[in-house]
Protein backbone atom coordinates (compact mmCIF):
# COMPACT_ATOMS: atom_id res chain seq x y z
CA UNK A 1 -103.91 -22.07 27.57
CA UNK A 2 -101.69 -22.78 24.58
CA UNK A 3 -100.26 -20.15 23.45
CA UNK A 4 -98.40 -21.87 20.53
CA UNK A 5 -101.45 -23.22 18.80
CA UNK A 6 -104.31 -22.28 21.16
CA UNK A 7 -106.99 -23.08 18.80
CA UNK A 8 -107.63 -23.79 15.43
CA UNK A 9 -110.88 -24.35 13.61
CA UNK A 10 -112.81 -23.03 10.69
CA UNK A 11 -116.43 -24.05 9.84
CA UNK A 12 -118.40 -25.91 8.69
CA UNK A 13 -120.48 -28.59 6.30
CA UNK A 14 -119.92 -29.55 3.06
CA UNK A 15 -123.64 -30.68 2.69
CA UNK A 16 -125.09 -31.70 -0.53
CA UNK A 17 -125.38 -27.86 -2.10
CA UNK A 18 -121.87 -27.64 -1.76
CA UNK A 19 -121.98 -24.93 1.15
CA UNK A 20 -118.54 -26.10 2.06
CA UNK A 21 -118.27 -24.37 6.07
CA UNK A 22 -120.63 -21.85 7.94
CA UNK A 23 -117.94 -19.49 6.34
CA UNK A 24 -118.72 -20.16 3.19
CA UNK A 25 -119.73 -18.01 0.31
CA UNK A 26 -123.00 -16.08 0.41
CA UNK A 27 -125.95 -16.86 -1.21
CA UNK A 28 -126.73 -14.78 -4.02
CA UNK A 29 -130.28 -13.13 -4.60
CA UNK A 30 -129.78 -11.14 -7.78
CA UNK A 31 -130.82 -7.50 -7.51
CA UNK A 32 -130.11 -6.21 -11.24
CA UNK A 33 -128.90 -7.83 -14.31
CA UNK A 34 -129.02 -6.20 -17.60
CA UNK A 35 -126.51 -5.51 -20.66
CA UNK A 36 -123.30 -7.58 -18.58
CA UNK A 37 -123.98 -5.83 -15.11
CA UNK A 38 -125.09 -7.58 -12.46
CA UNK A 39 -125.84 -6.74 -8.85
CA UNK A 40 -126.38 -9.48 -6.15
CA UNK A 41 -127.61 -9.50 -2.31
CA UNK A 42 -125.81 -11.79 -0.64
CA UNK A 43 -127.31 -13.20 3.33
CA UNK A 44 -125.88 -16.15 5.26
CA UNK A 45 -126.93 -17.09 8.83
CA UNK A 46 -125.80 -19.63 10.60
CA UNK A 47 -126.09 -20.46 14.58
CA UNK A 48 -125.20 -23.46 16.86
CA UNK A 49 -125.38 -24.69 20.34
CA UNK A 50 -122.55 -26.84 21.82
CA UNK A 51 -121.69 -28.31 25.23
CA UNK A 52 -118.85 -30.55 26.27
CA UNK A 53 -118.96 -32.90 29.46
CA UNK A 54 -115.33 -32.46 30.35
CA UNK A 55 -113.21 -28.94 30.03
CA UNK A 56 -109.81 -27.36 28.47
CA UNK A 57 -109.51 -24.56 29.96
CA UNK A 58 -113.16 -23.15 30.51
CA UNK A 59 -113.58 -22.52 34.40
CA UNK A 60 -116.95 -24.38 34.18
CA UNK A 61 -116.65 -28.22 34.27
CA UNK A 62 -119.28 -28.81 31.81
CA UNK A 63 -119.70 -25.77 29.52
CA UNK A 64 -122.79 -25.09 27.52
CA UNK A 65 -122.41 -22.14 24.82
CA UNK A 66 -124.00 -20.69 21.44
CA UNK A 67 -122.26 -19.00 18.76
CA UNK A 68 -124.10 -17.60 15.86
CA UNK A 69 -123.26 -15.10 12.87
CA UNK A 70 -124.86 -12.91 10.11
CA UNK A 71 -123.56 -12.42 7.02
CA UNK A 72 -124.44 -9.76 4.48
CA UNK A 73 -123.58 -7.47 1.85
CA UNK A 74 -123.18 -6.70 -2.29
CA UNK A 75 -121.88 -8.67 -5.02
CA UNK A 76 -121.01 -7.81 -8.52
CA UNK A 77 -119.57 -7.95 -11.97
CA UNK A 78 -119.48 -5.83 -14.81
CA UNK A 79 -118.50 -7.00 -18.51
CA UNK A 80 -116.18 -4.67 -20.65
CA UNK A 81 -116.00 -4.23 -24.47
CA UNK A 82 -113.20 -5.36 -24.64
CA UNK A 83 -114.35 -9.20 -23.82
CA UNK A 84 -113.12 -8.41 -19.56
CA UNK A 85 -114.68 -8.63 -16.86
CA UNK A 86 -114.63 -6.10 -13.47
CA UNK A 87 -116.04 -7.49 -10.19
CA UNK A 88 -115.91 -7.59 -6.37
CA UNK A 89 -117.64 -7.78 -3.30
CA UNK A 90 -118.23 -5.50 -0.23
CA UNK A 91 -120.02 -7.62 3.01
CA UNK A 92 -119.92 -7.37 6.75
CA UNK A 93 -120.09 -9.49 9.49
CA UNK A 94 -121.57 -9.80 12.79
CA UNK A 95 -121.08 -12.47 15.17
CA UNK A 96 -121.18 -13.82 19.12
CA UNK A 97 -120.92 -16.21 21.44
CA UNK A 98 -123.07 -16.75 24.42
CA UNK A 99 -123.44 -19.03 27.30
CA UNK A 100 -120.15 -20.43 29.19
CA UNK A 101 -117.87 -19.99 26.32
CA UNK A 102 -116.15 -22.94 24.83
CA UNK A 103 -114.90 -25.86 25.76
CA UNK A 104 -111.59 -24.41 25.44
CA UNK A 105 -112.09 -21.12 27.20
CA UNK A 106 -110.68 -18.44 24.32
CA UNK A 107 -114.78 -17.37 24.59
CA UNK A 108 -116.20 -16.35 27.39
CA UNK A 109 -119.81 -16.02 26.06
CA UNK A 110 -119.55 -12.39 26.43
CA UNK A 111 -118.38 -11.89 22.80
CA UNK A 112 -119.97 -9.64 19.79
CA UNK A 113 -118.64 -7.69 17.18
CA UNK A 114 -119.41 -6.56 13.58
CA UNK A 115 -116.87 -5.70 11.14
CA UNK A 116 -116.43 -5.37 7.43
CA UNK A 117 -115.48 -9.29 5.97
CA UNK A 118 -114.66 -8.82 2.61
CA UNK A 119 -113.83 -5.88 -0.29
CA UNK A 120 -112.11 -6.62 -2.73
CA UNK A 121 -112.29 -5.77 -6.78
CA UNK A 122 -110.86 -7.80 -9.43
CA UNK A 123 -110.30 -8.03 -13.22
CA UNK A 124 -110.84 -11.06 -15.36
CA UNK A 125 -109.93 -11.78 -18.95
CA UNK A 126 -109.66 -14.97 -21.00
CA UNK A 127 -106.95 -16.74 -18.99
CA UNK A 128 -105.55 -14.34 -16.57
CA UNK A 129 -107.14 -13.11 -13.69
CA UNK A 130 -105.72 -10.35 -10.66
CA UNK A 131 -108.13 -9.32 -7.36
CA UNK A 132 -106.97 -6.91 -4.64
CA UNK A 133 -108.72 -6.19 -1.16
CA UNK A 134 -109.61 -8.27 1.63
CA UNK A 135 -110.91 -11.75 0.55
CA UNK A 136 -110.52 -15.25 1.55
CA UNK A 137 -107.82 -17.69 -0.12
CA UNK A 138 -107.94 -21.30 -0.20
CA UNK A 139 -105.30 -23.65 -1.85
CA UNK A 140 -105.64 -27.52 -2.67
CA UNK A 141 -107.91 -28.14 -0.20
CA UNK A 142 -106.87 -26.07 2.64
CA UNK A 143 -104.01 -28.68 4.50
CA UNK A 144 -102.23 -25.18 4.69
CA UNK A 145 -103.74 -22.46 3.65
CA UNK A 146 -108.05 -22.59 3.78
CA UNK A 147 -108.49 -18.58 4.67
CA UNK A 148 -107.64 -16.54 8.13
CA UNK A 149 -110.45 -18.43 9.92
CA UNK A 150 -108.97 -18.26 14.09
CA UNK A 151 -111.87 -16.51 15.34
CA UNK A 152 -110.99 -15.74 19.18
CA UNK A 153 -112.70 -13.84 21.97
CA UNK A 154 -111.98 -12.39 25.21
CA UNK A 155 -110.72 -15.63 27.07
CA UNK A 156 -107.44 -15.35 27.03
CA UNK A 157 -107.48 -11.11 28.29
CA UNK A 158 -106.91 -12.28 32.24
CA UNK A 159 -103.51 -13.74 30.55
CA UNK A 160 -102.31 -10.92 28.57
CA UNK A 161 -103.10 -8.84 31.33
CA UNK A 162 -100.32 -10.35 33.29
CA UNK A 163 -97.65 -10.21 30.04
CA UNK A 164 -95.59 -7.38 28.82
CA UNK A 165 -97.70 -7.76 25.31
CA UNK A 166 -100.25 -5.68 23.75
CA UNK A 167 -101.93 -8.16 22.69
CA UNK A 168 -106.21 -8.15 21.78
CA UNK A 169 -107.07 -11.53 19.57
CA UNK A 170 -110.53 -10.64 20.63
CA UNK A 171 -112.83 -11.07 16.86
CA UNK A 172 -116.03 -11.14 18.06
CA UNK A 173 -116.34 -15.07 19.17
CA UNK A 174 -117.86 -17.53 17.53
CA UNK A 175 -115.15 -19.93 17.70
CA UNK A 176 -116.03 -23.12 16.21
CA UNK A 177 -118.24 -21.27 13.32
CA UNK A 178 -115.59 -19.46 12.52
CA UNK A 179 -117.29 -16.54 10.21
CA UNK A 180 -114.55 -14.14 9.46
CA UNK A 181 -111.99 -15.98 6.63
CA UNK A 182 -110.58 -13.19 4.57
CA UNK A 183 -106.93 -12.10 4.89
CA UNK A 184 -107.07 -8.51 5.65
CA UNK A 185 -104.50 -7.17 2.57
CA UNK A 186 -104.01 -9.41 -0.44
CA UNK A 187 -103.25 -9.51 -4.37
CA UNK A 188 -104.50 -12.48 -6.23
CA UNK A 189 -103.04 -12.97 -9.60
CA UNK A 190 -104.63 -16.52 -11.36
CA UNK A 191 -103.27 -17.47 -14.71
CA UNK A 192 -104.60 -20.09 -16.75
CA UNK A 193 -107.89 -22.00 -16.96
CA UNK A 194 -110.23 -25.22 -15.69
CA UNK A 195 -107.71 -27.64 -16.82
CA UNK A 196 -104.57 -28.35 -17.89
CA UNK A 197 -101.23 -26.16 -16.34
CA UNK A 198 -102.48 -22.98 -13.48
CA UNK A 199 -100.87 -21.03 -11.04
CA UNK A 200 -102.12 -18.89 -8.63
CA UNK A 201 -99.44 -16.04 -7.40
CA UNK A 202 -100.42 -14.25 -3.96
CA UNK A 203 -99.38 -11.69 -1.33
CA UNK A 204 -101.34 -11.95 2.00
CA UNK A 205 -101.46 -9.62 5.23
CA UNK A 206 -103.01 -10.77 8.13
CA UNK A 207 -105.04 -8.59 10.74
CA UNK A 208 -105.72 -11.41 12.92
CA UNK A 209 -103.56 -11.28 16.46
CA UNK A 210 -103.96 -14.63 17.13
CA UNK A 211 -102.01 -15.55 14.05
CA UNK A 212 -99.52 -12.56 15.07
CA UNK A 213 -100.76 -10.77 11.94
CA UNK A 214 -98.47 -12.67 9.56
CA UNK A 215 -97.47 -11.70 6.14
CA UNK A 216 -96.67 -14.34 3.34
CA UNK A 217 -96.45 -14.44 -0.44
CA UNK A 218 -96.61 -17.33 -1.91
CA UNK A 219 -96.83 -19.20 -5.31
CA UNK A 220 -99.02 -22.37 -6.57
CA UNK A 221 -98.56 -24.56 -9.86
CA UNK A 222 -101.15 -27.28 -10.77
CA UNK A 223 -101.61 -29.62 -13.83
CA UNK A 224 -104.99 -30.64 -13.85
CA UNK A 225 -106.41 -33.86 -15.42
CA UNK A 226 -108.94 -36.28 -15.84
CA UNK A 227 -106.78 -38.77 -13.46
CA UNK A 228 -106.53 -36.26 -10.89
CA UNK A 229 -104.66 -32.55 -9.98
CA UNK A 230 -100.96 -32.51 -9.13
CA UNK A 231 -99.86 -29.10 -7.35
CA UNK A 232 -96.75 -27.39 -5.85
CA UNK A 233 -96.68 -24.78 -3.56
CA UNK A 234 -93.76 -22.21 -1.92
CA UNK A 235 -94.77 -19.87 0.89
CA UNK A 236 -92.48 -17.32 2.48
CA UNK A 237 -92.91 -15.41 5.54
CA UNK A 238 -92.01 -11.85 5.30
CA UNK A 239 -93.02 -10.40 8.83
CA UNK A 240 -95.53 -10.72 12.18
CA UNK A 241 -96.22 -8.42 14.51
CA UNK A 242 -93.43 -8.37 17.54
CA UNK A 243 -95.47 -8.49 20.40
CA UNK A 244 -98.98 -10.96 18.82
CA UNK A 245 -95.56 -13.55 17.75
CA UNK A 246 -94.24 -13.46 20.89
CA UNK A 247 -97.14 -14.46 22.93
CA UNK A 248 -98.63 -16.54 20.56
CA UNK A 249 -95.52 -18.67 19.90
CA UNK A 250 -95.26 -17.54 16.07
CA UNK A 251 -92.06 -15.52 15.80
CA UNK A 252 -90.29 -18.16 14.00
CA UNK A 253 -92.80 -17.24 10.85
CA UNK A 254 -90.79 -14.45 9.48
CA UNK A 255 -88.79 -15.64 7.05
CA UNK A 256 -90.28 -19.50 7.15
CA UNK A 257 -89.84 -20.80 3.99
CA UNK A 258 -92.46 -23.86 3.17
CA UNK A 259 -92.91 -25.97 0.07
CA UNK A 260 -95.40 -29.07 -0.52
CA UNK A 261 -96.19 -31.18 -2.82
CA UNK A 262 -100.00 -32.75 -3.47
CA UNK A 263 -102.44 -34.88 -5.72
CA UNK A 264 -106.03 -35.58 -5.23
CA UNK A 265 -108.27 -37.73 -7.64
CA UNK A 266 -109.41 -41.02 -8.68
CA UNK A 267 -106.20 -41.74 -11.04
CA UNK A 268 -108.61 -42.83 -13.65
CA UNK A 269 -110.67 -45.67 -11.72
CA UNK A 270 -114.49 -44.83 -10.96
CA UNK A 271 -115.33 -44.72 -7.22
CA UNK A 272 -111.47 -44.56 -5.95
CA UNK A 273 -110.50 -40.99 -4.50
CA UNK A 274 -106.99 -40.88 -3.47
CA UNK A 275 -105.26 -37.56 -1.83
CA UNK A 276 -102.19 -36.99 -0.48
CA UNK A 277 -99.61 -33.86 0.13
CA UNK A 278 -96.40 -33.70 1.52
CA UNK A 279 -94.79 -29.77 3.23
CA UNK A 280 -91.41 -28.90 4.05
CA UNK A 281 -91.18 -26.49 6.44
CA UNK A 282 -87.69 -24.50 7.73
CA UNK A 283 -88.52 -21.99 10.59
CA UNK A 284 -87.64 -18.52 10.14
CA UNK A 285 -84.55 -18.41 12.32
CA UNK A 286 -83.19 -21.75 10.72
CA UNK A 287 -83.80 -23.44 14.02
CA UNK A 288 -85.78 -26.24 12.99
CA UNK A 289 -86.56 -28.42 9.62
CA UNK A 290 -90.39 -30.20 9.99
CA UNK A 291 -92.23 -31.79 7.72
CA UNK A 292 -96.11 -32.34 7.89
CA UNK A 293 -97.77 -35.55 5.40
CA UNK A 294 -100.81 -37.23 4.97
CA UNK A 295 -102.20 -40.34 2.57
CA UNK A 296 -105.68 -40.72 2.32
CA UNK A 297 -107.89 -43.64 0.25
CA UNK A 298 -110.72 -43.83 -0.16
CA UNK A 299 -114.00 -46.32 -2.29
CA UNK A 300 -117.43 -45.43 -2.93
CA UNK A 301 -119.80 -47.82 -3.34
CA UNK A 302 -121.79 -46.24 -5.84
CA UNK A 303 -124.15 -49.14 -6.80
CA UNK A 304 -124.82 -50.25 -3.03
CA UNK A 305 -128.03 -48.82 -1.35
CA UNK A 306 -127.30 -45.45 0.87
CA UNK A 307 -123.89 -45.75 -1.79
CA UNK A 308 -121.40 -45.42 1.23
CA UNK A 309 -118.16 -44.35 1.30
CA UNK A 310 -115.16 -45.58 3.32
CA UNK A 311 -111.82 -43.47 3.90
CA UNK A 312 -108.45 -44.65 5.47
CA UNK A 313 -105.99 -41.60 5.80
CA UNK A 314 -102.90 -41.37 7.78
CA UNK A 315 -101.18 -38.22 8.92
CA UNK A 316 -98.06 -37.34 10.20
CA UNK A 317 -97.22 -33.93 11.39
CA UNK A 318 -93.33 -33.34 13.07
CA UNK A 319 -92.35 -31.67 16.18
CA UNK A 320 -92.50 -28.00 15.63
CA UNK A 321 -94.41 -27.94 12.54
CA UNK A 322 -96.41 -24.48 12.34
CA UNK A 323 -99.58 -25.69 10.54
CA UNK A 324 -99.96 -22.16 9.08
CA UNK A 325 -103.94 -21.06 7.83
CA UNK A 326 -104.59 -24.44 7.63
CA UNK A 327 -108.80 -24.95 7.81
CA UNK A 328 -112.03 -26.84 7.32
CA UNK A 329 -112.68 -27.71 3.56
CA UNK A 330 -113.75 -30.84 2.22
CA UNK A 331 -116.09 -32.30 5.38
CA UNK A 332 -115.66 -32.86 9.01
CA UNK A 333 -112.38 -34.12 9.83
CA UNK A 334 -110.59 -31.85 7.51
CA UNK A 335 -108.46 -30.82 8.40
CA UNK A 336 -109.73 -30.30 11.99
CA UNK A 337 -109.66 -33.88 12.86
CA UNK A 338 -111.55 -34.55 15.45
CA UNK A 339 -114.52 -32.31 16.73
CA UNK A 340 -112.77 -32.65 20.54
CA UNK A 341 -109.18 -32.83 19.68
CA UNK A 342 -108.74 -30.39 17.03
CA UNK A 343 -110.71 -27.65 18.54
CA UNK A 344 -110.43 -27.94 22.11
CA UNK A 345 -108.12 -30.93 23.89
CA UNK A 346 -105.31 -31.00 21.42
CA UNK A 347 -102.92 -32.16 19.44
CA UNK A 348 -102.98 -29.03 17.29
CA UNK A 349 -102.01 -30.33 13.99
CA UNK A 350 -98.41 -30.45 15.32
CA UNK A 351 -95.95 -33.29 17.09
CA UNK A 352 -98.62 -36.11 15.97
CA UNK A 353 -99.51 -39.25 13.99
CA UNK A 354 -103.37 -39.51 13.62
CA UNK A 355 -104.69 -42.45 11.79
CA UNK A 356 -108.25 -41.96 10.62
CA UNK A 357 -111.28 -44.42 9.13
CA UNK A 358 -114.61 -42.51 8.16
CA UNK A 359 -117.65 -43.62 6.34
CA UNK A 360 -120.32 -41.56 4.54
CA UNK A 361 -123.72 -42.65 3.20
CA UNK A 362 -126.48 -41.02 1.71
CA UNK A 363 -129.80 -42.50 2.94
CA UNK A 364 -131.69 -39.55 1.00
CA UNK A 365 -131.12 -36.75 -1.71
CA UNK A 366 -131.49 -34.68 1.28
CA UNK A 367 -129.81 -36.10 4.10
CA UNK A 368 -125.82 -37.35 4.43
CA UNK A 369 -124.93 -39.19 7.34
CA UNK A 370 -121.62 -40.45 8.41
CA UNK A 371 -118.85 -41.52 11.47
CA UNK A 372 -115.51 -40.60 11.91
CA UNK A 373 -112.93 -42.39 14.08
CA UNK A 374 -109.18 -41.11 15.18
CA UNK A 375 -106.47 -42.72 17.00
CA UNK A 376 -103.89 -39.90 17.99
CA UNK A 377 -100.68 -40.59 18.79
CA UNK A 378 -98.66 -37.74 20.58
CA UNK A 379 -95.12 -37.38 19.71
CA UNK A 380 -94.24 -35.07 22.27
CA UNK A 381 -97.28 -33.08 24.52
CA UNK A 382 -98.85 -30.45 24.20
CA UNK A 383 -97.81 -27.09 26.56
CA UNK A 384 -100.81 -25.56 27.87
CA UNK A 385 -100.77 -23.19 30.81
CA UNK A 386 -96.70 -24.09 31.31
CA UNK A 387 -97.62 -27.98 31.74
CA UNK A 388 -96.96 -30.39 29.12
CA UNK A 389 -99.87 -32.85 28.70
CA UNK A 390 -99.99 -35.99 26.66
CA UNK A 391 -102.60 -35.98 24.56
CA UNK A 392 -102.71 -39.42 22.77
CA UNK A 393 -106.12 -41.12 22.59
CA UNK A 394 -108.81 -41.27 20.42
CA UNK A 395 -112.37 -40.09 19.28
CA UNK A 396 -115.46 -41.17 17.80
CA UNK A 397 -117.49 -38.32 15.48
CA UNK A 398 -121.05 -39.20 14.48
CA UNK A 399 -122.77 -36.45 12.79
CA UNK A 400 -125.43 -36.28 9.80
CA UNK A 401 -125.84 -32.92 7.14
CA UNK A 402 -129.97 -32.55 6.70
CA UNK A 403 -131.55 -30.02 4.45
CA UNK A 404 -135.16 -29.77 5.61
CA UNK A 405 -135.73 -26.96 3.54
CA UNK A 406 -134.52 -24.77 0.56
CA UNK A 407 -133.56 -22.46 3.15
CA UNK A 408 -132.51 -24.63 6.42
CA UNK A 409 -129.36 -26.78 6.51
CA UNK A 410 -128.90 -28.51 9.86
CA UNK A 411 -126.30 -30.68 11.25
CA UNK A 412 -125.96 -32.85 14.32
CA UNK A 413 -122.63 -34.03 16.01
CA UNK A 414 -121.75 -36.27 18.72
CA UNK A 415 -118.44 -36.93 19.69
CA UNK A 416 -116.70 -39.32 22.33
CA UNK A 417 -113.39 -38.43 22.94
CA UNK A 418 -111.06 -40.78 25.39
CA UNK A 419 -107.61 -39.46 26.22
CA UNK A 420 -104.82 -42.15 26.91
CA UNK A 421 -103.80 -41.37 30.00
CA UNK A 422 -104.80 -38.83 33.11
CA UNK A 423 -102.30 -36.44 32.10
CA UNK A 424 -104.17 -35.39 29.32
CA UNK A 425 -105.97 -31.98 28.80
CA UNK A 426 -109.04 -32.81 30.14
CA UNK A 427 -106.87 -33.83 33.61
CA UNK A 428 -108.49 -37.08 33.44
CA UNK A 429 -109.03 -40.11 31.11
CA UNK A 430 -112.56 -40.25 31.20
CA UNK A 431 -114.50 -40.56 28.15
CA UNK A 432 -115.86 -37.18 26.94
CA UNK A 433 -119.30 -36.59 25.33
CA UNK A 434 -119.53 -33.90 23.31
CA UNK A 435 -122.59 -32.51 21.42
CA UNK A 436 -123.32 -29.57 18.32
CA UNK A 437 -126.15 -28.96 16.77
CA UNK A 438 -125.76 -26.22 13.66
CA UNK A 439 -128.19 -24.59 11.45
CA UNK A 440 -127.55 -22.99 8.41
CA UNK A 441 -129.79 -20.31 7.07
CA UNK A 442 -128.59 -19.45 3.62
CA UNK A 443 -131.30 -16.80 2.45
């Protein structure tokens, strides 16, 4: 396996009711609201079945697996006299995977756990807000930091069991869905409003062992306009966990210092999207200086039937960049690009140039289709299992988002991914279909 960036994926759609993963936030059924109090129920399932002709590291040749999760809990605010506002939220979740385990073989399909997701509390007032607990954290849209979404299970145990490390990344499966976001410790402070100047001001502590239980604080400015939002960002690492860093290739992340720098809108022409970010990275020990980049534009052809979209984005990410909490956010293909590649055959958002055209249309109210097509260009393999494979090629996502009824989002993918060359992942270069079907059950 690779133990550097073994796997990274977060969830799911960003259908038409704005449910933006299979992470995403709970659906509220309101339980009491009277005199600035309010008390909400919040339910979210979501299950899928996956199978993948070809394998990366799963013992059976063509795996076929399920992963499903529940998620449930209490939401809340409370309005002071004094014009504030108290709230939080206190859910659980419980999740699997079933079958062969996945494609990449960190499930086994012997996986299931339940554990609290988020509690936090938080004040708000005017301009200023501050939140404590355990709660997800996005910024921009999630190129580096989208939430601590690396949901592992018990596939890589036969390998720690032969290291020095005390290592358990086991969460409960569920891999690709990804249910459990929230950073384990964190203080939130946001300060100012919809538009205009913002920052956001943050101290995180991870639990997860796969990400060697990092700690960061960070800062993030933004103007926001009409034209478009302009943001800045500085993250430092302040610790990880000795022996999760070690096996997991992430000791260099105390002390990394990162910076970026990012726009995204339609600089004041209808139907254009533009988006683009540029990081900075020094590693913790001063060994190495990488950068990560990406420029992405994009039309929408608003008066044409279906109005279709067509994106062009090109990414660059150096040798040795650490691609951090980086997750799904605005649709498939970011910033997991590639259903195949991203989650299961690499390049791990590291040592690559990807250059990617996607198109979008909208043949109903109710029903989004689209196609997604990446040419990967590997700067320098990818270690897995102490072989370095070349992992150039390229893939072909088709998928649609379908909401056949107020309470049933599903979502088809097929993907055909093509390595360049035998040495690949896969150990071959034959053509590799994969297939996901998800349902989302938001109650």
């Amino acid at each position: 396996m690779n133990l550097t960036s073994n796997a990274k994926k977060v969830s799911l759609l960003a259908a038409s009711i704005a449910l933006a993963s299979a992470s995403a936030t709970s659906q509220a059924y309101p339980l009491y609201s009277e005199n600035g109090s309010e008390l909400n129920l919040d339910v979210e399932a979501t299950i899928g079945t996956f199978s993948s002709d070809e394998t990366y590291g799963n013992s059976e040749s063509n795996p076929t697996w399920q992963e499903g999760y529940i998620k449930y809990g209490f939401s809340g605010s409370h309005d002071l006299n004094n014009g504030a506002t108290l709230f939080g939220s206190v859910n659980a979740v419980t999740s699997g995977t079933w079958g062969d385990g996945d494609a990449s073989g960190v499930t086994t399909g012997d996986e299931s756990k339940t554990e609290i997701e988020d509690l936090f509390a938080g004040l708000r007032t005017g301009m200023f807000e501050i939140s404590v607990g355990r709660q997800n954290i996005t910024i921009g849209d999630g190129f580096i930091m989208n939430g601590d979404a690396l949901n592992m299970g018990k596939g890589l145990d036969p390998v720690i069991a032969g290291t020095p490390f005390d290592v358990e990344p086991d969460r409960g499966g569920a891999y690709w869905l990804a249910p459990r976001k929230a950073f384990d410790k964190t203080v939130m402070v946001r300060i100012g409003g919809d538009t205009g100047l913002r920052s956001d001001i943050f101290w995180v502590e991870s639990d997860n062992q796969a990400q060697a239980s990092t700690e960061l604080a960070g800062a993030n400015v933004e103007y926001v306009t009409e034209k478009g939002t302009f943001g800045a960002m500085y993250l430092k690492g302040l610790g990880v966990d000795a022996d999760q860093a070690a096996f997991f290739g992430h000791d260099k992340r105390d002390g990394q210092k990162t910076v970026s720098v990012r726009y995204q809108g339609n600089a004041g022409v209808e139907n254009l999207f533009l988006s683009t970010e540029y990081v900075d990275q020094t590693q913790g020990d001063n060994s190495m200086d990488a950068n990560a980049w990406y420029v992405e534009a994009g039309w929408t052809f608003a008066d044409a039937p279906w109005a279709p979209s067509v994106n062009y984005r090109f990414t660059r990410y150096d040798e040795g960049y650490d691609p951090l909490f980086f997750g799904f956010n605005r649709g498939y293909g970011t910033w997991f690009q590639g259903e195949v590649a991203a989650n299961y055959a690499g390049p791990f958002a590291t040592g690559t140039d990807i250059n990617y055209l996607g198109v979008t249309a909208h043949p109903t109210e109710m029903l989004t289709v689209g196609a997604g097509y990446f040419d990967f260009e590997d700067k320098n393999g990818v270690d897995v299992a102490n072989q370095n494979f070349d992992v150039s090629g390229n893939e072909l996502n088709i998928w649609a988002e379908w909401v056949a009824a107020d309470h049933l989002i599903i979502s088809p993918v097929l993907g055909f991914y093509t390595p360049d060359n035998a040495n690949s992942s896969q150990g071959n270069d034959n053509t590799n279909t994969y297939m996901q079907v998800i349902a989302i059950v938001p109650f």
